[in-house]
Protein backbone atom coordinates (compact mmCIF):
# COMPACT_ATOMS: atom_id res chain seq x y z
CA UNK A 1 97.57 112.96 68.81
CA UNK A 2 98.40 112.57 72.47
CA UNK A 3 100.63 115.79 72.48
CA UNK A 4 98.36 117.81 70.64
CA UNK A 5 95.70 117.10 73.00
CA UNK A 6 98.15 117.95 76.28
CA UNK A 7 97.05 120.80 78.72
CA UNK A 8 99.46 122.10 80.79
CA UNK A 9 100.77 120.47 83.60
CA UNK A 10 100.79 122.11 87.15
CA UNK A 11 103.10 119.91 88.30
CA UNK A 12 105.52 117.40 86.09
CA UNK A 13 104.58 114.84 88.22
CA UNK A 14 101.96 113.47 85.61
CA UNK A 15 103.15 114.83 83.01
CA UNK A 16 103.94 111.94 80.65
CA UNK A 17 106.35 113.84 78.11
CA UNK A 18 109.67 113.31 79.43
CA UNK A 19 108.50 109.55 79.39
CA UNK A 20 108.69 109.53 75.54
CA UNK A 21 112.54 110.32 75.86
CA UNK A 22 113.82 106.79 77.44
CA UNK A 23 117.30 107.97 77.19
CA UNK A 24 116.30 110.42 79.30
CA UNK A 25 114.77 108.10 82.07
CA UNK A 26 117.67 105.59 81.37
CA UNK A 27 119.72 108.09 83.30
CA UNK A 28 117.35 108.67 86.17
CA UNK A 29 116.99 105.47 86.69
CA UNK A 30 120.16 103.87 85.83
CA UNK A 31 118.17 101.48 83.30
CA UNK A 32 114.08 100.97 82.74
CA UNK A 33 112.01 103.59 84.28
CA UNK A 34 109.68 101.81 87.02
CA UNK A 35 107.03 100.63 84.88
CA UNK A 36 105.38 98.34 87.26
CA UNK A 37 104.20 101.75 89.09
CA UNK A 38 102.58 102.26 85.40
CA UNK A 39 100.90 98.76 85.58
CA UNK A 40 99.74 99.09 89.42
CA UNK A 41 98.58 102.59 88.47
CA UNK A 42 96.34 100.92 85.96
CA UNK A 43 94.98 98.25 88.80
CA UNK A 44 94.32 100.94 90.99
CA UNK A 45 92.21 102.81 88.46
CA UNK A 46 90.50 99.88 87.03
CA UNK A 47 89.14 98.80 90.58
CA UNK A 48 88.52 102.49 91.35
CA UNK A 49 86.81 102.55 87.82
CA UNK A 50 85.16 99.61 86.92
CA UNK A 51 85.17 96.97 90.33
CA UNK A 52 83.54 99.77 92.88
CA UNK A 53 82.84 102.96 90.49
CA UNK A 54 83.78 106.53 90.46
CA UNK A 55 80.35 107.80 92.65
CA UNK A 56 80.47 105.00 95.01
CA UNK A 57 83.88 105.34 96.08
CA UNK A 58 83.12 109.59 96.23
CA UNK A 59 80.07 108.08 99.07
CA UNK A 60 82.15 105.93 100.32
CA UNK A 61 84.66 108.70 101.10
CA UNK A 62 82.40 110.82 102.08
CA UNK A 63 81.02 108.47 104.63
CA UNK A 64 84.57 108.19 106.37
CA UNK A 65 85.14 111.89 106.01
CA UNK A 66 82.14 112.71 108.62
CA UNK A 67 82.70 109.57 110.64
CA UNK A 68 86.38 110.74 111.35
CA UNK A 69 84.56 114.43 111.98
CA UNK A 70 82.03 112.97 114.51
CA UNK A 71 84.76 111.12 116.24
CA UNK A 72 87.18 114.46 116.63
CA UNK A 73 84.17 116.72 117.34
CA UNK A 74 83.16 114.62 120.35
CA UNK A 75 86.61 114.01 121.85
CA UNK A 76 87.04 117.85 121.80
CA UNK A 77 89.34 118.63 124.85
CA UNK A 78 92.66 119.10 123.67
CA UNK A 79 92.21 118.31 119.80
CA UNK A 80 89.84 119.94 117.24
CA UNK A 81 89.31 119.76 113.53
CA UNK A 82 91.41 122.02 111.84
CA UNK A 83 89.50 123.34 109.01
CA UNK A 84 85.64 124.45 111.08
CA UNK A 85 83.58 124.79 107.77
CA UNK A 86 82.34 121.33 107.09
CA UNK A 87 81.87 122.81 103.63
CA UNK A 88 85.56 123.12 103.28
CA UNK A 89 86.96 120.08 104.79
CA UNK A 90 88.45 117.18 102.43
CA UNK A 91 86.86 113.86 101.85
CA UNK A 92 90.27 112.60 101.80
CA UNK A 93 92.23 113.35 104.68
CA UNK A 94 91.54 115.30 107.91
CA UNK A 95 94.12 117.26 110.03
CA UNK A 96 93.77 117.31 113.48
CA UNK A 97 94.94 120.33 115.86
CA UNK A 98 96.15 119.36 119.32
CA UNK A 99 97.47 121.10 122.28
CA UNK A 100 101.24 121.65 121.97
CA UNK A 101 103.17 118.77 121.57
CA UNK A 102 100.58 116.21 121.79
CA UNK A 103 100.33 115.30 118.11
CA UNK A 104 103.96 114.39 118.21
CA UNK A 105 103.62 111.99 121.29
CA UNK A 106 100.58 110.94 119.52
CA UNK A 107 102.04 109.74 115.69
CA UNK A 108 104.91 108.01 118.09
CA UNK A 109 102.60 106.28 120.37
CA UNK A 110 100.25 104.75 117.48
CA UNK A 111 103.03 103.50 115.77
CA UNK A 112 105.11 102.20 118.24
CA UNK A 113 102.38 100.48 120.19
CA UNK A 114 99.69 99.35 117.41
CA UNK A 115 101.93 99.84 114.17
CA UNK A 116 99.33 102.69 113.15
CA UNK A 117 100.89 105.54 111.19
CA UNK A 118 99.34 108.70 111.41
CA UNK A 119 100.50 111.37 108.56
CA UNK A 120 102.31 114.85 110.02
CA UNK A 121 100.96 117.84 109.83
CA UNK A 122 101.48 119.96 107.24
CA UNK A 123 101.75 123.19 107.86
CA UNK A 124 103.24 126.32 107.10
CA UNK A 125 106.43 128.34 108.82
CA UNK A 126 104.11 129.82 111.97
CA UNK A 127 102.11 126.73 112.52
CA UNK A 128 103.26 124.11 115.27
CA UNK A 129 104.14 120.57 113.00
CA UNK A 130 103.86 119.33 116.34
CA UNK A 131 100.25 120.16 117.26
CA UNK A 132 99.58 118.37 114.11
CA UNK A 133 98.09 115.24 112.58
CA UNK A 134 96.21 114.01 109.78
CA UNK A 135 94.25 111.06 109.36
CA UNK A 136 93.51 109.62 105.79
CA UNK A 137 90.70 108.29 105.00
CA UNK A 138 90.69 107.14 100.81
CA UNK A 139 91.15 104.74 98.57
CA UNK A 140 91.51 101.19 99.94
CA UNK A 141 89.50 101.91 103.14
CA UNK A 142 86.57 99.90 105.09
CA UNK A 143 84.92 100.32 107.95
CA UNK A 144 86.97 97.84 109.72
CA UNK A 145 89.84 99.57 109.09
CA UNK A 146 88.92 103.10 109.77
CA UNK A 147 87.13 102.22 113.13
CA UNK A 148 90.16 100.37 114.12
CA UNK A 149 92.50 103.35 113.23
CA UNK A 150 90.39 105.43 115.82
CA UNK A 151 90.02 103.26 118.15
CA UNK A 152 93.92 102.88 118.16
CA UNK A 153 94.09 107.04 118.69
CA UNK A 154 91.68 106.23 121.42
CA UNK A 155 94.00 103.70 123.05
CA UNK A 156 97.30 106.90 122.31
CA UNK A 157 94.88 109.22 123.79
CA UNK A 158 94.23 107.48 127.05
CA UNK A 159 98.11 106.16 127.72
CA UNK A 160 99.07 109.81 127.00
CA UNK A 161 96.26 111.42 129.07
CA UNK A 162 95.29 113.58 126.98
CA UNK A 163 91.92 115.18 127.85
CA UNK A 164 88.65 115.00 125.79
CA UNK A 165 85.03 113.55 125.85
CA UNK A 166 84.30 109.93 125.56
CA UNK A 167 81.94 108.42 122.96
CA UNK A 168 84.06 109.17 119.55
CA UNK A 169 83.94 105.53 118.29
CA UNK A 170 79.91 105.42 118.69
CA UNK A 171 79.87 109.11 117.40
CA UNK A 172 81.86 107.13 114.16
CA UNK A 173 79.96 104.03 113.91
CA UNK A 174 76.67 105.96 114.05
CA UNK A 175 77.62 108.11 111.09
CA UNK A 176 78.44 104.66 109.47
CA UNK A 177 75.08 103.09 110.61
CA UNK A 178 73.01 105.79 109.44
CA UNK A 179 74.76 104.95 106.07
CA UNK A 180 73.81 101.46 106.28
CA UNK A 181 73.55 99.82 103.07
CA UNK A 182 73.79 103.11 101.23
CA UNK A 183 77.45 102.59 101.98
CA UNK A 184 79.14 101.57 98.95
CA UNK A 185 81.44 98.40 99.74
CA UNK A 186 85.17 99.00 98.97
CA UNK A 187 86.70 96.61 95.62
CA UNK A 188 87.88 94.10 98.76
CA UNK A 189 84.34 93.87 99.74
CA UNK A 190 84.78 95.35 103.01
């Protein structure tokens, strides 16, 4: 019933057919295919699903997505968001243009110095990877957490020297604020 109901995968990275040929998988994976991804797959979903709900967690995204906007927008100087449109921007990650190199000293400085990773930019063959970065900000996310992550590019902003506006954290909390207790609480409770 399964197979007659499949659509047609874009990618085969969900597609769950080669999984019902284990000699197949045996080989891959020089014994039992990782099931335990299977069984954390189906935590994830179930406190997605059933602990926070579908909706909430969409707000809840949504919430981050324009606190992380306020927070570039008002630094301005030498970084700016790189998709304009607000209308076209993810919920789920932002990418962050930067004056030439200063994304790379950026990532390296966060990490190094407050064990913050920040994701690379992805880009395509006549972009600059290194005038990139991208901040997520899904899934098992709280206020806490994303208001430390910024304040953390604050702290790589200001040892590097780059240039830009102050007030980005209150530009973030008071997109968070305004929420108030609109903002769905993540499965942690934070």
């Amino acid at each position: 019933r399964a197979e007659a109901a499949r659509i047609p995968c874009q990618s085969p990275y969900w597609d769950w057919g080669p999984r019902t040929a284990p000699e197949e998988y045996y080989q891959q994976f020089c014994g039992t295919a990782p099931t335990h991804h299977l069984f954390g797959l189906r935590e994830a979903l179930d406190m997605l699903l059933e602990e926070e709900g579908l909706g909430n967690a969409w707000r809840r995204h949504g919430v981050f997505a324009r606190a992380i906007w306020a927070a570039v927008e008002t630094w301005g100087g030498a970084l700016e968001l790189n998709i304009a449109d607000p209308r076209l921007r993810s919920h789920a990650v932002t990418t962050i243009r930067t004056a030439p190199g200063l994304a790379t000293r950026l990532r390296a400085w966060c990490a190094e110095a407050a064990g913050l990773t920040l994701g690379v930019g992805l880009c395509g063959p006549d972009q600059d990877r290194d005038s990139l970065f991208r901040i997520g900000h899904m899934g098992h996310l709280n206020p806490p957490t994303m208001l430390g992550a910024l304040a953390t590019i604050e702290a790589g902003l200001e040892a590097l020297g780059a240039p830009r506006d102050a007030g980005a954290l209150e530009a973030a909390a008071r997109v968070i604020a305004r929420a108030g207790d609109s903002l769905p609480k993540s499965p942690d409770g934070g």
